[in-house]
C-alpha atoms as a PDB file:
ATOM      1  CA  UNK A   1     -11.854 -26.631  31.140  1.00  0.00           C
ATOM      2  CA  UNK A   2      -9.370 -24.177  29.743  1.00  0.00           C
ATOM      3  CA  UNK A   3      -8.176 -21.265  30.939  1.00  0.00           C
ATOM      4  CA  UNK A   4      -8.061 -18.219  28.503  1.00  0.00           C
ATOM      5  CA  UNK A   5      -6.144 -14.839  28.891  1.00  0.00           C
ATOM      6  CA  UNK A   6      -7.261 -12.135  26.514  1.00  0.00           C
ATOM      7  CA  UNK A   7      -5.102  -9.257  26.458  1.00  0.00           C
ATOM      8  CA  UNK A   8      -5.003  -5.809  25.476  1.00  0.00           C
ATOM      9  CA  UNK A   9      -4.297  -2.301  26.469  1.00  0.00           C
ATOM     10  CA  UNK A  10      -7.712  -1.268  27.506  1.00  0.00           C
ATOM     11  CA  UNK A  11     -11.679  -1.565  26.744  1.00  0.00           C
ATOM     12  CA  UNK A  12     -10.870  -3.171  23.088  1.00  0.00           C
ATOM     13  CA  UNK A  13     -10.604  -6.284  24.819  1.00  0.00           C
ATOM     14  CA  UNK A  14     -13.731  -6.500  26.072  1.00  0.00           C
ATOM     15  CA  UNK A  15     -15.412  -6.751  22.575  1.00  0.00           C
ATOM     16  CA  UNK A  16     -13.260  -9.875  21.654  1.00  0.00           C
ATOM     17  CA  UNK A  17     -14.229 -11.115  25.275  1.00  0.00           C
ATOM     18  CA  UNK A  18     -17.757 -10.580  24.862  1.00  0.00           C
ATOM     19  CA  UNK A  19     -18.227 -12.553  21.663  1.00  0.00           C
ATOM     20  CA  UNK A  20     -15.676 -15.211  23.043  1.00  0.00           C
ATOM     21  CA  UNK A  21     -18.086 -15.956  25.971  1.00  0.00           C
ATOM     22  CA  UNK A  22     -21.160 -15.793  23.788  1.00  0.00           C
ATOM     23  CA  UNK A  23     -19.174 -18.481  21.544  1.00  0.00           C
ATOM     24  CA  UNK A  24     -17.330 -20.297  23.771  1.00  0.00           C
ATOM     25  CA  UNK A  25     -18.567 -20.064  27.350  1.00  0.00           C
ATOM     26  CA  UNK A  26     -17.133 -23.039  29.014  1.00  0.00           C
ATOM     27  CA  UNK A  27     -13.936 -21.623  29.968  1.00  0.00           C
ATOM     28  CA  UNK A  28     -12.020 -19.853  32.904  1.00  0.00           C
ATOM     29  CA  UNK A  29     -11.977 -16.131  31.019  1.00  0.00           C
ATOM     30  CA  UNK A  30      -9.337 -13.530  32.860  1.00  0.00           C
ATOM     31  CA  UNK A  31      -9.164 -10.219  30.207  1.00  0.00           C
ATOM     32  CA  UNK A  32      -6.118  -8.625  31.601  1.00  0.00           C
ATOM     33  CA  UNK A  33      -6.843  -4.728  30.325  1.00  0.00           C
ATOM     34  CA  UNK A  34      -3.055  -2.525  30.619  1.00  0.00           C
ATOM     35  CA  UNK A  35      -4.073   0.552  30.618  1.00  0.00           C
ATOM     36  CA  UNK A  36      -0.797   1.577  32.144  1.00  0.00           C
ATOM     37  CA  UNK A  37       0.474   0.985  28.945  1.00  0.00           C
ATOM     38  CA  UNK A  38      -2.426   2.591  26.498  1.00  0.00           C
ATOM     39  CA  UNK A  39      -2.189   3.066  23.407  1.00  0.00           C
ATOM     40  CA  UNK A  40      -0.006   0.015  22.190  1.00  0.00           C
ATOM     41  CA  UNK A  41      -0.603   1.702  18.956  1.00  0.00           C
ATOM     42  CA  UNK A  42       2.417   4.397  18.620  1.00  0.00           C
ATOM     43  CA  UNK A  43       4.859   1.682  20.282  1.00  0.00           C
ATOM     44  CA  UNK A  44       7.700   0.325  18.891  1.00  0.00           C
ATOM     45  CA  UNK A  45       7.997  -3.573  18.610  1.00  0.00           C
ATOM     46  CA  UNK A  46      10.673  -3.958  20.730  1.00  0.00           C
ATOM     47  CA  UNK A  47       8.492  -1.844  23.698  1.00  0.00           C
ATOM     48  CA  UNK A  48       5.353  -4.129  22.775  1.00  0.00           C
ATOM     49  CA  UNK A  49       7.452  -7.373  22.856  1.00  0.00           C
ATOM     50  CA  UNK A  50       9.070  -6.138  26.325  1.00  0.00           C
ATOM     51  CA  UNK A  51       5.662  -5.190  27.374  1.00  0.00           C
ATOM     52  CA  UNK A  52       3.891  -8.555  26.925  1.00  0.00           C
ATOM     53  CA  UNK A  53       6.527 -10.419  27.965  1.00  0.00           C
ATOM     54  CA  UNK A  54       6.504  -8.663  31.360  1.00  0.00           C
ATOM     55  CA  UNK A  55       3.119  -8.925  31.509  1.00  0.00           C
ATOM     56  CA  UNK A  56       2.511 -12.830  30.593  1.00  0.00           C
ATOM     57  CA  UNK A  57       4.880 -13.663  32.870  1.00  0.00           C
ATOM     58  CA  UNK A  58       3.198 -11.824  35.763  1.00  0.00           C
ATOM     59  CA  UNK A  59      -0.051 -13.496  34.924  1.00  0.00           C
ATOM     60  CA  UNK A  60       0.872 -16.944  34.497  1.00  0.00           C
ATOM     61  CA  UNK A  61       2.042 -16.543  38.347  1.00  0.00           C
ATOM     62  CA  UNK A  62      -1.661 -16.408  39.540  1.00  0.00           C
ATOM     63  CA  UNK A  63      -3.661 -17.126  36.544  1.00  0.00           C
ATOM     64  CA  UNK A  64      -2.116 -20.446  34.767  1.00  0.00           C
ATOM     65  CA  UNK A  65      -3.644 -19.935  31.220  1.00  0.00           C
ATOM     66  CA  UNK A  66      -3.332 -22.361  28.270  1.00  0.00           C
ATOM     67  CA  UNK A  67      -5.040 -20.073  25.708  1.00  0.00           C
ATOM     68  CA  UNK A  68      -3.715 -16.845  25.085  1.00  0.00           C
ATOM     69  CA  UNK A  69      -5.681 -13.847  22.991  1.00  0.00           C
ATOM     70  CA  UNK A  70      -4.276 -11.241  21.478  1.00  0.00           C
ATOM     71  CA  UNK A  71      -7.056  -8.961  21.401  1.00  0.00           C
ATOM     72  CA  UNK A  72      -5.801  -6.217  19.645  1.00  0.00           C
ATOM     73  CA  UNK A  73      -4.498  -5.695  16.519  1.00  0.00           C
ATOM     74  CA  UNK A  74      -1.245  -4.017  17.290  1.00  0.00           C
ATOM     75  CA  UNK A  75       0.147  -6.675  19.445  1.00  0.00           C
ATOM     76  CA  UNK A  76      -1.113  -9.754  16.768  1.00  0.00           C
ATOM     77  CA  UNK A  77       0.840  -7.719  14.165  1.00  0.00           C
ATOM     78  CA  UNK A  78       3.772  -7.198  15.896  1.00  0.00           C
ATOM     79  CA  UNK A  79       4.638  -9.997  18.517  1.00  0.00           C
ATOM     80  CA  UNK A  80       2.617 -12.605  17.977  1.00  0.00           C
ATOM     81  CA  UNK A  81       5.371 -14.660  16.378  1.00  0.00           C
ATOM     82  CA  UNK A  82       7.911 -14.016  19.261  1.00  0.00           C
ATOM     83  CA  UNK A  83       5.330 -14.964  21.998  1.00  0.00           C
ATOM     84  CA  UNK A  84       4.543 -18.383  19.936  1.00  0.00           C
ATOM     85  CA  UNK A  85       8.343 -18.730  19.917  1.00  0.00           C
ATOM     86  CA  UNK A  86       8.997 -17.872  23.676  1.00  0.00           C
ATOM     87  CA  UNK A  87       6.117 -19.615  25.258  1.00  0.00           C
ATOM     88  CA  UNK A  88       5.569 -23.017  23.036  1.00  0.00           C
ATOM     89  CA  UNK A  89       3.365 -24.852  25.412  1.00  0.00           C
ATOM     90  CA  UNK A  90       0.976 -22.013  24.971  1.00  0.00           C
ATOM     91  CA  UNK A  91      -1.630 -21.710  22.088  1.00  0.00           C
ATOM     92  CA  UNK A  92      -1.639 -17.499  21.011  1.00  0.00           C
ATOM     93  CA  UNK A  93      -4.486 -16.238  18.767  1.00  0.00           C
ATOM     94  CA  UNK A  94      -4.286 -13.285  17.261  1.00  0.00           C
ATOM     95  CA  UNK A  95      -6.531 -10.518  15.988  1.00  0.00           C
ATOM     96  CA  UNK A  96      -6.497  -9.609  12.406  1.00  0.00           C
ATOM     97  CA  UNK A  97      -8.208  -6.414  10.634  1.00  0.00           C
ATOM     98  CA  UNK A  98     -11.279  -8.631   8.883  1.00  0.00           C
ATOM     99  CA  UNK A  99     -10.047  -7.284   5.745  1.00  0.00           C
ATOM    100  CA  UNK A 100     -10.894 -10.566   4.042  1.00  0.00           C
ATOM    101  CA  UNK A 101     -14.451 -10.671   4.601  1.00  0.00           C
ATOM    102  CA  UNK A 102     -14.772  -7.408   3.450  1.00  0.00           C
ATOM    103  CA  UNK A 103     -13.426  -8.298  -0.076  1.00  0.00           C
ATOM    104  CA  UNK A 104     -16.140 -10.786  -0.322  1.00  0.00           C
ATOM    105  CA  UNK A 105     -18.262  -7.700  -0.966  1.00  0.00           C
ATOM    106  CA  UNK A 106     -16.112  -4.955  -1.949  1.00  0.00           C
ATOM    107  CA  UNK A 107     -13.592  -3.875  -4.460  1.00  0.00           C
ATOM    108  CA  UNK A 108     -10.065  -3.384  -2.374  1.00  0.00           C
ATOM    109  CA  UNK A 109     -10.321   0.593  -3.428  1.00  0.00           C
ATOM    110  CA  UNK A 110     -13.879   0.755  -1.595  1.00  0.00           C
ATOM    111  CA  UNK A 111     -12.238  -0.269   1.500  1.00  0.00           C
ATOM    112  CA  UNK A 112     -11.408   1.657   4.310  1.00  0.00           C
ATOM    113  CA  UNK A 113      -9.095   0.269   7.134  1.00  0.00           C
ATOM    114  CA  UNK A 114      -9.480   1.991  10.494  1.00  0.00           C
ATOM    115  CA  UNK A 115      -6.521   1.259  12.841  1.00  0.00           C
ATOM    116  CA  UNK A 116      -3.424   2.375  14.817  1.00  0.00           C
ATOM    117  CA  UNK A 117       0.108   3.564  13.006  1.00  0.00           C
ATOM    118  CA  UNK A 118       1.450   0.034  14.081  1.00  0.00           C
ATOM    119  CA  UNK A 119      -0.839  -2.165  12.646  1.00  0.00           C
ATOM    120  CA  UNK A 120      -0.780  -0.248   9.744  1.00  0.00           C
ATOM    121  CA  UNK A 121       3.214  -0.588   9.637  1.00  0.00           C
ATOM    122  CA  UNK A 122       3.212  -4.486  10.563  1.00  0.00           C
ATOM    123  CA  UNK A 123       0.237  -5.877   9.407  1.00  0.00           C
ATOM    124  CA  UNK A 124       0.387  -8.934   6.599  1.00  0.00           C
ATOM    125  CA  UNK A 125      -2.912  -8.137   5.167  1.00  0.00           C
ATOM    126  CA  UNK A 126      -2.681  -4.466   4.817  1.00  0.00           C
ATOM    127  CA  UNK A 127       1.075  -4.626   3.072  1.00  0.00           C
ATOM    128  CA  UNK A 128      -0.539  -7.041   0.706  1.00  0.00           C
ATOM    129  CA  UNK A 129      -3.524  -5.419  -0.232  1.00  0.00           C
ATOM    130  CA  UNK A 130      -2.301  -2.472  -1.258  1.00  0.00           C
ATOM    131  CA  UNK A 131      -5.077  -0.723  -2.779  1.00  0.00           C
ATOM    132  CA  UNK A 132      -7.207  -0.992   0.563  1.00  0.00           C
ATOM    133  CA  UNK A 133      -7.180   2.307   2.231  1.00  0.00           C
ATOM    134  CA  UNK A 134      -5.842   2.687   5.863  1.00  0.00           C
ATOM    135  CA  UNK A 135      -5.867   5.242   8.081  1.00  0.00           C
ATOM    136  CA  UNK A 136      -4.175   5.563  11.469  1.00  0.00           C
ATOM    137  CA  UNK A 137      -5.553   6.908  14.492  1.00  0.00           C
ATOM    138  CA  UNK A 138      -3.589   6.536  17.410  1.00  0.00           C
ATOM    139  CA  UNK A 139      -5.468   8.676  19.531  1.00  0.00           C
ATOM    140  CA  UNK A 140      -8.886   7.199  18.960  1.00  0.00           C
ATOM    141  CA  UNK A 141      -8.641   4.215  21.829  1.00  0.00           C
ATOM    142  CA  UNK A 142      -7.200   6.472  24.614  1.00  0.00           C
ATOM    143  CA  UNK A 143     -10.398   8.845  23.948  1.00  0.00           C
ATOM    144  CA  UNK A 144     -12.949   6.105  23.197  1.00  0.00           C
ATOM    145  CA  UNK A 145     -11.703   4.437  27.038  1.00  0.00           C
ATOM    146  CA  UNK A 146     -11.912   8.217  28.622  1.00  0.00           C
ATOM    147  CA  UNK A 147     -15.634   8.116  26.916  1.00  0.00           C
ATOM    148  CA  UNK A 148     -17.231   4.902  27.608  1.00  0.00           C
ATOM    149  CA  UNK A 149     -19.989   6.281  29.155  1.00  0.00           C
ATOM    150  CA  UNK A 150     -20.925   8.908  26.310  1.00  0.00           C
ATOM    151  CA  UNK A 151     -18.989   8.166  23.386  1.00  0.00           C
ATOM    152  CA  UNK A 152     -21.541  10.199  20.946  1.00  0.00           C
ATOM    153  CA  UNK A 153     -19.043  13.273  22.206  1.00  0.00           C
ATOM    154  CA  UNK A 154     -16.764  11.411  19.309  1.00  0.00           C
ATOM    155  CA  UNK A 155     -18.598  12.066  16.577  1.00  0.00           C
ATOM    156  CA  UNK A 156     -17.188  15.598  16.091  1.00  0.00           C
ATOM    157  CA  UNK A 157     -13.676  14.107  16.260  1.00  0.00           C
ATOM    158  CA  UNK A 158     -15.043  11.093  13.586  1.00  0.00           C
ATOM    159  CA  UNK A 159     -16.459  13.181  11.021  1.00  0.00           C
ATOM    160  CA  UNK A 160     -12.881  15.759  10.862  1.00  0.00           C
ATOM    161  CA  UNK A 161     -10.941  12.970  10.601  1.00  0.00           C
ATOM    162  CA  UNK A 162     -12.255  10.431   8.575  1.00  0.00           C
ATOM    163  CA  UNK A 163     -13.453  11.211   4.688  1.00  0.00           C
ATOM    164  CA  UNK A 164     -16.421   9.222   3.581  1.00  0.00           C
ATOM    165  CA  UNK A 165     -15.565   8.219  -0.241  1.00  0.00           C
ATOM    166  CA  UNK A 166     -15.503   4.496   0.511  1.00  0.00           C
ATOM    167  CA  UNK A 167     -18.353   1.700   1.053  1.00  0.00           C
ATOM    168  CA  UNK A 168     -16.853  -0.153   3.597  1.00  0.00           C
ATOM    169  CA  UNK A 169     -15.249   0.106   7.141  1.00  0.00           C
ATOM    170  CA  UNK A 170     -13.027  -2.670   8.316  1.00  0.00           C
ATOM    171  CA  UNK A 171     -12.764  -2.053  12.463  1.00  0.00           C
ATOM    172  CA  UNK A 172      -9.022  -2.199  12.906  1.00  0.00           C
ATOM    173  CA  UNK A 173      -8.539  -2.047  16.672  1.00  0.00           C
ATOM    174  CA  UNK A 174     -10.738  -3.570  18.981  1.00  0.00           C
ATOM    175  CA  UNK A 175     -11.457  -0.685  20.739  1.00  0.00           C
ATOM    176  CA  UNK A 176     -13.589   0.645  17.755  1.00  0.00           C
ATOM    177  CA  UNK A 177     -16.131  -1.669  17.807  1.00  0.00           C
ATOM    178  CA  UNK A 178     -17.779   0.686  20.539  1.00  0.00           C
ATOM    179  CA  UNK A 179     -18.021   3.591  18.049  1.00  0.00           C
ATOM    180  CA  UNK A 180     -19.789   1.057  16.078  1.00  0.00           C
ATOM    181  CA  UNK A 181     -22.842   3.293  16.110  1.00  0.00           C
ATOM    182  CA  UNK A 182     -21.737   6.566  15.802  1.00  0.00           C
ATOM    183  CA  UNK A 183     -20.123   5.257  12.721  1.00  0.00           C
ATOM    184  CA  UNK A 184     -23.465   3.757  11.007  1.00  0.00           C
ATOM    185  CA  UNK A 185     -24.906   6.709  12.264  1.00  0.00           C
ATOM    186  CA  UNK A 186     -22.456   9.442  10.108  1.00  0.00           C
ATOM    187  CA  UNK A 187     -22.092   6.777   7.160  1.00  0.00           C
ATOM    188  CA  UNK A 188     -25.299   4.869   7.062  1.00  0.00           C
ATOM    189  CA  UNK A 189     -24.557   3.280   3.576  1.00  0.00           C
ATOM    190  CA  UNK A 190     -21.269   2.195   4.495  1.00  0.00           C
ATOM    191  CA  UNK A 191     -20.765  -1.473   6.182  1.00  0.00           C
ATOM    192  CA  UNK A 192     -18.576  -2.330   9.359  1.00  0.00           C
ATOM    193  CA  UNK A 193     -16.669  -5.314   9.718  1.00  0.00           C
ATOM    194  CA  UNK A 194     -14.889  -6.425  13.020  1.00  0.00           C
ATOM    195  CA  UNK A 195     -13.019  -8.908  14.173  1.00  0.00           C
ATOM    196  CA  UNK A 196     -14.360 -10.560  17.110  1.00  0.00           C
ATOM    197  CA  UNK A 197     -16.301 -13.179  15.699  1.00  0.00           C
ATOM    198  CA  UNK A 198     -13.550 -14.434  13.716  1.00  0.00           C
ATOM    199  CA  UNK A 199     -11.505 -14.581  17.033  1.00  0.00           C
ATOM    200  CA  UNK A 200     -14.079 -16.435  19.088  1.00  0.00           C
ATOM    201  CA  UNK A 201     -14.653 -18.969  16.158  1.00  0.00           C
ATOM    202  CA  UNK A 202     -10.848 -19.647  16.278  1.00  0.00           C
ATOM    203  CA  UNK A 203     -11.031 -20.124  19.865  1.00  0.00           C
ATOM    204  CA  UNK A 204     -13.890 -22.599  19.643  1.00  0.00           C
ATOM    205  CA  UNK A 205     -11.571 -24.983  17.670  1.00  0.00           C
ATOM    206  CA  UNK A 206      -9.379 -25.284  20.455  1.00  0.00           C
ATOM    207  CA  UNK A 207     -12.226 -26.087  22.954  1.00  0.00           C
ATOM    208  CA  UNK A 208     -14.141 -28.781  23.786  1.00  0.00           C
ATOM    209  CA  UNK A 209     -18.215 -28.656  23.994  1.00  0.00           C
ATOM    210  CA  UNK A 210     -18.826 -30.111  27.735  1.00  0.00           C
ATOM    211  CA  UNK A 211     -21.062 -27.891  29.794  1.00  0.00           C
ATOM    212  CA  UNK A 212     -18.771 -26.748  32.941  1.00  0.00           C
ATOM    213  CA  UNK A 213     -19.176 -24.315  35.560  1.00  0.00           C
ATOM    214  CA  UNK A 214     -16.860 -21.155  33.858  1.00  0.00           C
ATOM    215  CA  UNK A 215     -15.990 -17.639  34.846  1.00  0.00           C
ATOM    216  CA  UNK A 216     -15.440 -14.225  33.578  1.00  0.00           C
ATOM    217  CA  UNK A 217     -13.023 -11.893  34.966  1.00  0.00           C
ATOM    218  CA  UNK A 218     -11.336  -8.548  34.235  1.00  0.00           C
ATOM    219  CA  UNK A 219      -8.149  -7.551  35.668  1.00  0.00           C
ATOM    220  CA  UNK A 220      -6.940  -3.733  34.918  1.00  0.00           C
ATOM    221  CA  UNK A 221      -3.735  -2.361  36.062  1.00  0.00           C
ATOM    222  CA  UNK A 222      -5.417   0.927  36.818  1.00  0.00           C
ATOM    223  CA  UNK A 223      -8.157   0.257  39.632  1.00  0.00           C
ATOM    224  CA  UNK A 224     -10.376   3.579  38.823  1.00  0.00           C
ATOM    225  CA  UNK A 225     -10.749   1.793  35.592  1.00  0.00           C
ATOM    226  CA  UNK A 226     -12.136  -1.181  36.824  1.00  0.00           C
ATOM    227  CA  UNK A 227     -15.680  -0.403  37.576  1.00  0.00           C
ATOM    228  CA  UNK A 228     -16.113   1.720  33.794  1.00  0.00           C
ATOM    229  CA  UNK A 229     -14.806  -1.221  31.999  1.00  0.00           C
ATOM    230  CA  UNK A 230     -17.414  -4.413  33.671  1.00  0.00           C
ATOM    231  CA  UNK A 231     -20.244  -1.312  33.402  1.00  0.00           C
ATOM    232  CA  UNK A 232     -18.870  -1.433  29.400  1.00  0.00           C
ATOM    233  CA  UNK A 233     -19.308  -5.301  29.843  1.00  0.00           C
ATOM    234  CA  UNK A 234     -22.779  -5.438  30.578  1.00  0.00           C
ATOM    235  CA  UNK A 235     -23.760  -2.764  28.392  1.00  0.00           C
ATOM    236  CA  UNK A 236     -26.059  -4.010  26.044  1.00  0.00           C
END
């Protein structure tokens, strides 16, 4: 049975968890959530390479993984080559803006790209399609982790900051998945596309089908955050 750290810098995590287990259950999960650290997102590489690398190296003390996640966006975009360098024995997948899947239906101009100012900067499939839109909003994931338990007091914040002449929403940062609603519910002809299934499909490659015992745990750097983010788990 593998064991499989997902990382990120708060409750973003927990989408590409939750679709990981529904995938993939037989492994040891441990989502390590840094909130010390949140937002990623207006970082600069060399503080997000620093970061991770303090912060793999704590876990692997306790927690000896053999998977790694990268469940955000920012971090995929910008250190997910250094990590694969820097720890080879360990397999890294990353988290990509499901951009792609979105062109099967839509015209690159309809798109609209919802992330944070480093993904935007770093990210392979945003430099090369250059007439999808993006727009960067660093302080969406702090305020969608302050909100978990009544994120409709977002919408306000939504609808002044994001214009609605496109068709479709690609999900950016894996904290947005959880204004997945409000979204549908200000744009309700406009499609959302995420990234966690594509995540927990890449993980299945790398795992084998027996039926074990497995476990999911969360670890968060910030204790009072603990008990908001395995209520966010369970949510349905």
């Amino acid at each position: 049975m593998k064991n499989v750290l997902l990382i990120d810098s708060g409750s973003g995590g927990i989408n590409i968890l939750k679709e990981c287990v529904k995938v993939c259950p037989y492994c040891n999960y441990l989502l390590f959530c840094d909130s010390a650290n949140l937002p990623y997102g207006s970082k600069t590489k060399e503080e997000l390479i620093a970061i991770t690398t303090k912060n793999l190296d704590r876990i692997y003390s306790f927690f000896k993984f053999e998977i790694v996640v990268l469940a955000c966006n920012t971090l995929t975009a910008t250190v997910i080559d250094e990590m694969r360098e820097k720890y080879k024995n360990i397999v890294f997948i990353g988290t990509v803006p499901a951009i792609k899947p979105a062109l099967n239906d839509f015209l690159e101009e309809d798109i609209l790209v919802l992330a944070t100012e480093a993904t935007v900067k770093n990210n392979k499939l945003i430099k090369k399609h250059k007439k999808v839109r993006s727009l960067a909003l660093n302080d969406l994931a702090p305020l969608i982790d302050d909100n978990l338990d009544n994120l409709d007091v977002l919408e306000p914040y939504l609808k002044e900051n994001i214009e609605d002449d496109f068709k479709a929403i690609v999900l950016g940062c894996t904290h947005y998945v959880a204004i997945s609603q409000i979204l549908v519910r200000i744009y309700p002809n406009v499609k959302l596309f995420d990234s966690a299934n594509g995540v927990a499909r890449r993980l299945k490659s790398f795992i084998d089908d027996e039926k074990q015992e497995f476990q999911v745990q969360i670890f968060c750097d910030k204790t009072e955050n603990l008990g908001k983010f395995w209520f966010y788990y369970f949510k349905k």
